[in-house]
Every structure is written in C-alpha cells, then in structure tokens.
Protein backbone atom coordinates (compact mmCIF):
# COMPACT_ATOMS: atom_id res chain seq x y z
CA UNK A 1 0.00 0.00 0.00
CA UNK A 2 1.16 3.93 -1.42
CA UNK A 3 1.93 5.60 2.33
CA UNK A 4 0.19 8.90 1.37
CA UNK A 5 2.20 10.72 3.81
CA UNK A 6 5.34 9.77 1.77
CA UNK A 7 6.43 12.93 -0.31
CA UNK A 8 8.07 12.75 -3.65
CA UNK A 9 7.40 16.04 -5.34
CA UNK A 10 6.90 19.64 -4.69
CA UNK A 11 4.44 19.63 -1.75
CA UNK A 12 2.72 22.54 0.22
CA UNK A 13 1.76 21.24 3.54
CA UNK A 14 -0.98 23.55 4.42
CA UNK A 15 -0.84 23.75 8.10
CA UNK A 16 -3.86 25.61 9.53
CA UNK A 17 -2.19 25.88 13.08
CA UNK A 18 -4.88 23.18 14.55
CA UNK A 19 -4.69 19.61 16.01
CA UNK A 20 -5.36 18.17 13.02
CA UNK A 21 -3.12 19.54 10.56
CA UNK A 22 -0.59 19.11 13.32
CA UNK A 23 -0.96 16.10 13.32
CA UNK A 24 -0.77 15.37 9.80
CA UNK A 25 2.62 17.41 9.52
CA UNK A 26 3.87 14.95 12.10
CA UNK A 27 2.74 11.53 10.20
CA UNK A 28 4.29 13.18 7.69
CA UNK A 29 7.78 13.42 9.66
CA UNK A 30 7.46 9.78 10.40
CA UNK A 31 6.95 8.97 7.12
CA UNK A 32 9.62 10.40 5.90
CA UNK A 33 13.13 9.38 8.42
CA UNK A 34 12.33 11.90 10.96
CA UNK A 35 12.34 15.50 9.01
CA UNK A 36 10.79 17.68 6.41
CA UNK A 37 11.69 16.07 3.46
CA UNK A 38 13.32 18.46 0.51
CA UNK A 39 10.36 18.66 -1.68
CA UNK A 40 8.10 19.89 1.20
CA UNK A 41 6.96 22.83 2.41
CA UNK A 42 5.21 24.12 5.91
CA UNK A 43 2.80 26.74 5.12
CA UNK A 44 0.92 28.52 8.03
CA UNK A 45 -1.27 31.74 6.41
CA UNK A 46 -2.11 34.15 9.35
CA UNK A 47 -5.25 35.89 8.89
CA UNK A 48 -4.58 38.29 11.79
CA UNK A 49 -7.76 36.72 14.15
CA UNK A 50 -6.08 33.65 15.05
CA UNK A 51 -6.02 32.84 19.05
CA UNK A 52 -2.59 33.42 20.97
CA UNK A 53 -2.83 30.04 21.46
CA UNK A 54 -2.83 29.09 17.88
CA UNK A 55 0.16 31.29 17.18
CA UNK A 56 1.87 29.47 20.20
CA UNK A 57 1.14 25.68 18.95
CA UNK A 58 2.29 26.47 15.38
CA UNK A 59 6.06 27.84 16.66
CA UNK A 60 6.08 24.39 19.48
CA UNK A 61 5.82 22.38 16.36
CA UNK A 62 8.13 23.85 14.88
CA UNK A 63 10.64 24.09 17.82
CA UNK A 64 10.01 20.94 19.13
CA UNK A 65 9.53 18.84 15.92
CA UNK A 66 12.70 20.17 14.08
CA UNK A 67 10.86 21.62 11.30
CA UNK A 68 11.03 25.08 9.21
CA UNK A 69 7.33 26.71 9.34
CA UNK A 70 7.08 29.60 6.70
CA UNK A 71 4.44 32.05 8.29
CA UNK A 72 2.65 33.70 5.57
CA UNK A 73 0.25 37.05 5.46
CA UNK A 74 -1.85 38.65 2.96
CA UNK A 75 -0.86 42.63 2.51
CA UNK A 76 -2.13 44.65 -0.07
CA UNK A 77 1.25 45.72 -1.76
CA UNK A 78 2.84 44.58 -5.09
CA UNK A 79 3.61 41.13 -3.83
CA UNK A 80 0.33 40.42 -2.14
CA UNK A 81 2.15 39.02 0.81
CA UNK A 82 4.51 38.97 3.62
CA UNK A 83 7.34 36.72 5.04
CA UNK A 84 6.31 37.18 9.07
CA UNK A 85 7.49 34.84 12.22
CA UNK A 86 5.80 34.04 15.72
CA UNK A 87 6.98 37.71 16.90
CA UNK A 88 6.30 39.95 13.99
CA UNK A 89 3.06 37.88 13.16
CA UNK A 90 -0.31 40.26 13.22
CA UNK A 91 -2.41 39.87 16.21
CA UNK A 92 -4.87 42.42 15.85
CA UNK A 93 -6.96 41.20 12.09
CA UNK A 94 -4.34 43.02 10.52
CA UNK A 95 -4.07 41.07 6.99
CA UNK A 96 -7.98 40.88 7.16
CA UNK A 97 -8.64 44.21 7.67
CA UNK A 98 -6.70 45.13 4.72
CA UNK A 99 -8.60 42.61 2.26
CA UNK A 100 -11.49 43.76 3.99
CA UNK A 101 -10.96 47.74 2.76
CA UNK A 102 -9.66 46.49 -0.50
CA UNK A 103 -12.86 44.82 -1.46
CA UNK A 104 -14.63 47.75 0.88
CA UNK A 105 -16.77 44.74 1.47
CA UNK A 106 -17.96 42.50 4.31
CA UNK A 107 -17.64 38.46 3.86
CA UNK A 108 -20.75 36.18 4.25
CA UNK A 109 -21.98 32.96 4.07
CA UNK A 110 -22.50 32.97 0.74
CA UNK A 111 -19.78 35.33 -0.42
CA UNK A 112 -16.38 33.97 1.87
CA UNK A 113 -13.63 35.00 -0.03
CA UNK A 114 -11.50 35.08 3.17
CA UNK A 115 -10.02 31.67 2.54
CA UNK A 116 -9.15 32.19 -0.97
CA UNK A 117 -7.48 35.14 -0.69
CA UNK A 118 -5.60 34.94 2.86
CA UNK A 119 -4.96 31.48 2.47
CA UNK A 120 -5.35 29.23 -0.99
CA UNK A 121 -4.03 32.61 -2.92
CA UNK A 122 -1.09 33.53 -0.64
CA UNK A 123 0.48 30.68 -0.39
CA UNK A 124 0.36 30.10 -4.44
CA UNK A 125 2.05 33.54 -3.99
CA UNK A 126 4.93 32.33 -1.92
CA UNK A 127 5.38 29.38 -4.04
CA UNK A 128 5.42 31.41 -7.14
CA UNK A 129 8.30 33.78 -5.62
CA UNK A 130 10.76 30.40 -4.49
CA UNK A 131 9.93 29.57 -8.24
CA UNK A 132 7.65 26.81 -7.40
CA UNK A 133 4.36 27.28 -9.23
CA UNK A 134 3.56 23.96 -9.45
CA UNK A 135 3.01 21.87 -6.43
CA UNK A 136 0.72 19.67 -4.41
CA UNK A 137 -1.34 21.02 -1.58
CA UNK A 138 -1.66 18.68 1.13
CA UNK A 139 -4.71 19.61 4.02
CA UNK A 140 -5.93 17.92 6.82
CA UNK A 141 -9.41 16.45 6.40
CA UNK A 142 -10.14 13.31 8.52
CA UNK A 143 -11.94 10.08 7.00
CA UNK A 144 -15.22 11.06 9.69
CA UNK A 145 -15.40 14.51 6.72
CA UNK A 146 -16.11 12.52 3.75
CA UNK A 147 -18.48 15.48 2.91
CA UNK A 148 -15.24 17.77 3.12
CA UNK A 149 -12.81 15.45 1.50
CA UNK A 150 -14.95 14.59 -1.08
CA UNK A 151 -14.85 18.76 -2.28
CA UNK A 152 -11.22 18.57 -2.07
CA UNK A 153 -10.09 15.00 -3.41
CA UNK A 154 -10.13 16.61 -7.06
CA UNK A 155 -7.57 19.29 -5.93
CA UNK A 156 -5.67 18.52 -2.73
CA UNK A 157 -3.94 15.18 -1.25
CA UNK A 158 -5.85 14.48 1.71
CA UNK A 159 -3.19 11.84 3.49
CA UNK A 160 -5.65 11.46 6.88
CA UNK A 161 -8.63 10.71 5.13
CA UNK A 162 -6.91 8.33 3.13
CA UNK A 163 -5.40 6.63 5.97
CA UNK A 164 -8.34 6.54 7.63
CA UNK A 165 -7.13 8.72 10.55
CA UNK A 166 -10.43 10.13 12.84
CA UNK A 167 -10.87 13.18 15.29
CA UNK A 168 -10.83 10.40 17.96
CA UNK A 169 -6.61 9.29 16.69
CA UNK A 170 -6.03 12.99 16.21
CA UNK A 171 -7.49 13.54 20.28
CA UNK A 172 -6.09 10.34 21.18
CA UNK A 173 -2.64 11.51 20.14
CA UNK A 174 -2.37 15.14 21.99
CA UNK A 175 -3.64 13.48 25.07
CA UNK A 176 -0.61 11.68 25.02
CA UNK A 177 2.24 13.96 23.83
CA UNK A 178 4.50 16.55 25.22
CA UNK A 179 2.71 19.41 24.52
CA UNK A 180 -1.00 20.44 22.94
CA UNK A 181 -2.97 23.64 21.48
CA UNK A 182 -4.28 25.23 24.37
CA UNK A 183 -8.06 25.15 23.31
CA UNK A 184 -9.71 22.41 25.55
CA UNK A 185 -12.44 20.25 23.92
CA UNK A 186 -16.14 20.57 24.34
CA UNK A 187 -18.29 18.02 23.61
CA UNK A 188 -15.30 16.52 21.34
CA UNK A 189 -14.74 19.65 19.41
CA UNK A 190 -12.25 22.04 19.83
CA UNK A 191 -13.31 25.37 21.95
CA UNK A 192 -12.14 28.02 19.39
CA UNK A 193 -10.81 27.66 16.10
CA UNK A 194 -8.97 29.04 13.70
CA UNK A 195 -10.74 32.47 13.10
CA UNK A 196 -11.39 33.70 16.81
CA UNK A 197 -14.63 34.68 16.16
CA UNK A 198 -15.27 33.56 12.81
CA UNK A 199 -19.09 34.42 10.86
CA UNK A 200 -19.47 30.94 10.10
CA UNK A 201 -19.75 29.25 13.83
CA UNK A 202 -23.19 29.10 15.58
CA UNK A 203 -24.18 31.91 17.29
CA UNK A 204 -24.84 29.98 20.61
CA UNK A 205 -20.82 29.31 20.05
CA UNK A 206 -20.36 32.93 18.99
CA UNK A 207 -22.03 34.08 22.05
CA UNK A 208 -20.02 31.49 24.56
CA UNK A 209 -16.94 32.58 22.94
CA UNK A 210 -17.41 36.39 23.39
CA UNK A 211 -18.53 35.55 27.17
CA UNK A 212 -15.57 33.57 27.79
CA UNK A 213 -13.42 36.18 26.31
CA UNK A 214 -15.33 39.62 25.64
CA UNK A 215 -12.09 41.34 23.26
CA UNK A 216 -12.63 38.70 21.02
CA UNK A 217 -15.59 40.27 19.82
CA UNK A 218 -14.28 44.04 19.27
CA UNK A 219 -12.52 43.52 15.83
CA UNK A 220 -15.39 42.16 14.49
CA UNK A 221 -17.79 44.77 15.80
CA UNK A 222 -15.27 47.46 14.00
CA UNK A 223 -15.51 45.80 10.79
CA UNK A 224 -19.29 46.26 10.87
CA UNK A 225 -19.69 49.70 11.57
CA UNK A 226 -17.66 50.31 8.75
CA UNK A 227 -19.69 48.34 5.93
CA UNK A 228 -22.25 45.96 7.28
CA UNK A 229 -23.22 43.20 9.42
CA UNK A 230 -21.33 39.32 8.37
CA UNK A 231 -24.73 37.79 8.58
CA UNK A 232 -27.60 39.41 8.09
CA UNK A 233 -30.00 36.36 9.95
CA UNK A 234 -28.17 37.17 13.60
CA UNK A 235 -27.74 39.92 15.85
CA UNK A 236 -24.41 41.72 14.88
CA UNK A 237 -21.11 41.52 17.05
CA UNK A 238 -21.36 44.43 18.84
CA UNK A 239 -25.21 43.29 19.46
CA UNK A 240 -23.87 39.81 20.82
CA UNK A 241 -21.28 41.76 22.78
CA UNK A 242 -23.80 43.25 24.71
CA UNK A 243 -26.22 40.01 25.12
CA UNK A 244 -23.01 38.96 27.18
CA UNK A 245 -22.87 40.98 29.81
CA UNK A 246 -26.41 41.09 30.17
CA UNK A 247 -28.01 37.96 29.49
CA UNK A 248 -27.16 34.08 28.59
CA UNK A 249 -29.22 31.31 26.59
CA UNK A 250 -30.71 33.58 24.06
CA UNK A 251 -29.52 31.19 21.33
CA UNK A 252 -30.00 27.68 20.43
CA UNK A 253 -27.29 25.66 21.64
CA UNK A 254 -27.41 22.68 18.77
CA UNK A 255 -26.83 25.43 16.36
CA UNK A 256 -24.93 23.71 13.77
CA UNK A 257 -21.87 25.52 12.40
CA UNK A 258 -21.50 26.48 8.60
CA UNK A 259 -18.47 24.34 7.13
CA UNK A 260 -15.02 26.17 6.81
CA UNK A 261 -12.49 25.19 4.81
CA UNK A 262 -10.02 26.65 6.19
CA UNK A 263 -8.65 23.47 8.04
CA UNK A 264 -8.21 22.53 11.96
C-alpha cells in the first residue's frame, strides 16, 4: 500500500495551526526518516484573528519537531504578501482588515472570499516567488469529513482521510504527547478555532466565545460599523457583545456551524 504521507514532489503542507493539521505534519515526519523532506513545504497563512494560542502551537511544532514553518500574510502591496514569524506575526486582524478595505466589502456565508485570498491565494504567492508554481497542496481532512474530503479530493492530497485517521486518533494523540494547542475540547470539538470569532460558527458558540473572552468580539464589531453586518440572519457583534454581559441562553445551543475550509 502507497503511504500517502510519503512525499516525492513539490508539496505545500498547508498547516492551519490546529490539532489536526498538526498532526498530519507529524505523520508526515514519520513517514519520511524523521524531518521535512526536501520537496516539502510548511505553510501557516495568518489571517490576523487567530487565538494566541494558535500562534503558540504552530512555533512548538516547529521548535520541538525540528521543522522550518514559513508564516505567511496577505498585505495589499505589489507582492500580495509577507514573510512574518511568531513575533512579527499580526495579532490584531491586521491582513484581514486590509482585504477587507480592498474589497470595501464584508464576507458572508454565501460570499467567503476570506479563505481564498488569505490562504489558498497567498500561499500560491509564496510558491510562485521560491519559483515553485507547481506543487501539491496537502490539508488535513479526517476520514469522519467525507463530505469535506470529497470537495477537495479533485484538488488537494488528503493523506488522513486516506489513511483513515479520525478526530478520535487525532485527540487520542495530543492526550498523550509533550505538549498540545491550548483550546480544551467541548463536547469533542475544539473550543475556538482558527478564526477567533469567525461568521461561520453558531451563534450559541459565537455568544459562549465572546462571554468567555469579551475582546474577542471588538474587531469584528469594528468591521461592521464600517460596511455591514457578516450575517444578516443574527444579531451583529457588537449586538452579541452586549447580550453577554447582560443575558445568557438567548440562542439555540445545537446550532450547527456552517463548514469552513479553512482546516483545523
């Protein structure tokens, strides 16, 4: 059997800064005598909203694991993007702000362009600058997201789904190892994500999120007053900001969240 975690050709391993892709970056370490292999290369595209404790877990993987992690972020200058590390990286929705007034339009549902553009689009940047403008993506979607996978199959490898790797190995393994993201689990999904505060979880999770952590909700309340509202079939940020403080259980809790693609 083909060991999809075995790399032979010019490879971007998309690393989204969660468990998941995590752990895929280390299967693909084992795979492959220990280290990166020569082909490969560790992509993490930071939108700006990511948790502290994101930023954290992606430079412990690299530090601990022996591996180079280019951190990537859009700008809007000639080059579309930036060359940042753990220190300089933006902490304050910097590189989404900026897409953001370029567009002078909010993201939705429907319209998400935020993936595309601070992700997909800047890395294919990078990779066109080393003078590699072909190459393999390689994301981490689990065999329990065949819906996902199956979206991706025609355009990315997909090395977890194909070894048949579930949230409960990915769990399973952090338990066990020296260190972990600092986002506990709830009801076996991860607390936060990604995008602190991002349009596409439940509100109920919006809300619990704000509560837990009230600043997470300020950049996002900004971003409306200057255009719109993110969703136009929920109470706004700043709205939701203010629910917390005063009241609790406003929303339904088995909300389910709108599928994001930008990886855990």
């Amino acid at each position: 059997m083909i060991d999809p975690f075995k790399i032979t050709e010019p490879t971007c391993i998309s690393f989204s800064g969660g468990r998941t892709s995590a752990y895929m970056l280390w299967r693909v370490l084992q795979s492959n005598g220990g280290k990166l292999p020569e082909e490969a290369v560790v992509c993490f595209a930071n939108t700006g909203k990511e948790d502290e404790a994101t930023l954290k877990f992606v430079q412990d993987c690299a530090v601990n694991w022996g591996v180079p992690i280019v951190w990537l972020e859009f700008c809007d200058t000639k080059s579309k993007f930036e060359i940042v590390d753990f220190d300089s990286a933006s902490r304050n929705g910097e590189p989404f702000e900026a897409l953001i007034r370029k567009r002078n339009y909010l993201l939705n549902p429907v319209a998400r362009f935020c993936t595309g553009e601070l992700k997909v689009l800047t890395i294919e940047r990078y990779f066109k600058s080393i003078g590699k403008p072909d190459f393999e993506t390689m994301v981490g979607l689990r065999a329990d997201e065949p819906r996902r996978a199956a979206k991706m199959r025609e355009s990315k490898l997909i090395p977890l789904f194909d070894a048949g790797v579930t949230q409960h190995t990915v769990q399973e393994f952090w338990r066990n190892h020296s260190f972990d993201l600092g986002f506990s689990f709830r009801d076996g999904v991860t607390a936060s994500g990604n995008c602190d505060l991002c349009f596409l979880k439940g509100t109920h999770q919006t809300l619990s999120l704000i509560q837990e952590k009230p600043e997470r909700a300020v950049w996002w309340a900004k971003m409306e007053e200057t255009i719109c509202t993110f969703r136009s079939d929920r109470p706004s940020y700043a709205s939701m900001l203010q629910y917390s403080k005063d009241q609790t259980n406003l929303f339904d809790p088995n909300e389910e969240a709108i599928a994001c693609f930008c990886g855990d």
